[in-house]
Protein backbone atom coordinates (compact mmCIF):
# COMPACT_ATOMS: atom_id res chain seq x y z
CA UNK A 1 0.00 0.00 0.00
CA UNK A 2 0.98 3.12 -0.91
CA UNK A 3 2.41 5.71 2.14
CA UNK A 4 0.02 8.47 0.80
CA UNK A 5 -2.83 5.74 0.90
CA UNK A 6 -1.81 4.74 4.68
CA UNK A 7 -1.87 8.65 5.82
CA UNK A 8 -5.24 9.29 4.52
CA UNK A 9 -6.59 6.50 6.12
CA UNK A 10 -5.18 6.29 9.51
CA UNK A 11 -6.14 10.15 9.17
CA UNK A 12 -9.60 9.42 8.25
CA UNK A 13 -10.34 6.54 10.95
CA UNK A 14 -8.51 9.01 13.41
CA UNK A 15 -11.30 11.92 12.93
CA UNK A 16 -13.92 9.58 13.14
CA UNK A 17 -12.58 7.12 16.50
CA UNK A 18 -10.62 10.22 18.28
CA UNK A 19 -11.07 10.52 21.73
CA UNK A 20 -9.82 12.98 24.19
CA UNK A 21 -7.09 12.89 26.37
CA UNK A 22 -9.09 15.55 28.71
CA UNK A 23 -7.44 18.63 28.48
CA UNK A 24 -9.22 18.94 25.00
CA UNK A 25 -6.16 19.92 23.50
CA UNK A 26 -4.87 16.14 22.99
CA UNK A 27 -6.82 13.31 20.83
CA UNK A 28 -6.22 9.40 20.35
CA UNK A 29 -7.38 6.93 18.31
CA UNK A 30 -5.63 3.40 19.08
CA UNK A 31 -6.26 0.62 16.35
CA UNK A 32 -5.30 -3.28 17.63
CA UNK A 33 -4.15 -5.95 15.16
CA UNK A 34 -4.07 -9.09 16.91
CA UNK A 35 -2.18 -11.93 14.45
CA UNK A 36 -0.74 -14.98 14.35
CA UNK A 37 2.64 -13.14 15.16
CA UNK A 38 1.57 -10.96 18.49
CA UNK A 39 -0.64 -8.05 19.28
CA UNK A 40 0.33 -5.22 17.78
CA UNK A 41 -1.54 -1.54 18.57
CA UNK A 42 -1.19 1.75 17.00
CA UNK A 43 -2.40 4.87 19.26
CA UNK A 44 -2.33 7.87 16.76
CA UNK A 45 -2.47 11.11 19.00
CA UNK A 46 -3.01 14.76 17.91
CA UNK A 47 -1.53 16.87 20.58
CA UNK A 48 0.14 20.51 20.48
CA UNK A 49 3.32 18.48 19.87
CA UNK A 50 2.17 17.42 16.58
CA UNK A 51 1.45 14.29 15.21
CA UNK A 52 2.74 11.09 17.98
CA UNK A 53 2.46 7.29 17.26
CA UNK A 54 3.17 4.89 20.29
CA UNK A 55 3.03 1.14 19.40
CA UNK A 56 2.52 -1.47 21.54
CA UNK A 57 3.86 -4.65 20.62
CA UNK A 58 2.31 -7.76 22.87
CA UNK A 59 1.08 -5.06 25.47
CA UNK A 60 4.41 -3.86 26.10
CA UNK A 61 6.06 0.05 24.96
CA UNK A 62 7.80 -0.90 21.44
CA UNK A 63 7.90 2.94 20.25
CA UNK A 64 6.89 6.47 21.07
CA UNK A 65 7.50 8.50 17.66
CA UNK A 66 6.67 11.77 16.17
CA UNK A 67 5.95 12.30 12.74
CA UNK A 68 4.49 10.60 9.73
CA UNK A 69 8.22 10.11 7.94
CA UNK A 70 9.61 8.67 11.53
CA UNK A 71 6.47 6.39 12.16
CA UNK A 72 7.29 4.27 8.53
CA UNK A 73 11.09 4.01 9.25
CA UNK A 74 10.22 2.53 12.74
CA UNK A 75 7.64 0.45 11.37
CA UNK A 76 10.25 -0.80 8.84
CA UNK A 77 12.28 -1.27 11.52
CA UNK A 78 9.60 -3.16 13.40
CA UNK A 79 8.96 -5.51 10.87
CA UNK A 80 12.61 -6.72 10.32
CA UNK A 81 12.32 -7.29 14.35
CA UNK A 82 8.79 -9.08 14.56
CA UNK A 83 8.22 -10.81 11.11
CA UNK A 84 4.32 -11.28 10.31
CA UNK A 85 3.48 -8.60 12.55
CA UNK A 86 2.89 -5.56 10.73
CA UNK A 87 1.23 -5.79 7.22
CA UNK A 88 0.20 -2.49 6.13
CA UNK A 89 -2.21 -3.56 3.32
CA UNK A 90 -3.80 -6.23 5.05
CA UNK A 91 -4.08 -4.04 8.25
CA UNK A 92 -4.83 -0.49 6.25
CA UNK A 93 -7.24 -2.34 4.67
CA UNK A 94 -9.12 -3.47 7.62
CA UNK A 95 -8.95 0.06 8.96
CA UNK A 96 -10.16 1.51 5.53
CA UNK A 97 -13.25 -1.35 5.52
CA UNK A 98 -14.50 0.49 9.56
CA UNK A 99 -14.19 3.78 8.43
């Protein structure tokens, strides 16, 4: 899938899952892809900060990131480490088919 592709649809299911961090000023929207290979969660927050991805791999901290170009290099990254756990069509599909 195509990085533009994944953008505009975490994007989308963001603005229609966010939910407050309650200040008002901070939103999240967590998406969980459980697999053969682990659990692996996404939490895609809008804060003053900017844009910040945590992901959780098997319940535990794997990354706290900023930025769209520094969430795909650790998700590259992440992939190398835990093979079969992160397939961006199969799982940006599944978050395009909610949305």
């Amino acid at each position: 899938m195509e990085r533009a592709d994944i953008e505009r649809i975490f994007e989308a299911y963001h603005e229609k899952f966010k939910k407050t961090e309650g200040d008002r000023s901070s939103w999240s929207a967590v998406w969980t892809d459980m697999t053969p290979a682990g659990v692996l969660e996404l939490n895609l927050t809008k804060c003053p900060r900017g844009t910040i991805f945590k992901v959780f791999v098997d319940k535990r901290k794997a990354a706290e990131i900023e930025g769209w170009d520094a969430f795909f290099t650790t998700m590259d990254a992440l992939d190398v480490k835990h093979p079969g756990l992160y397939d961006p069509d199969r799982l940006f599909e599944e978050m395009a088919s909610v949305i």
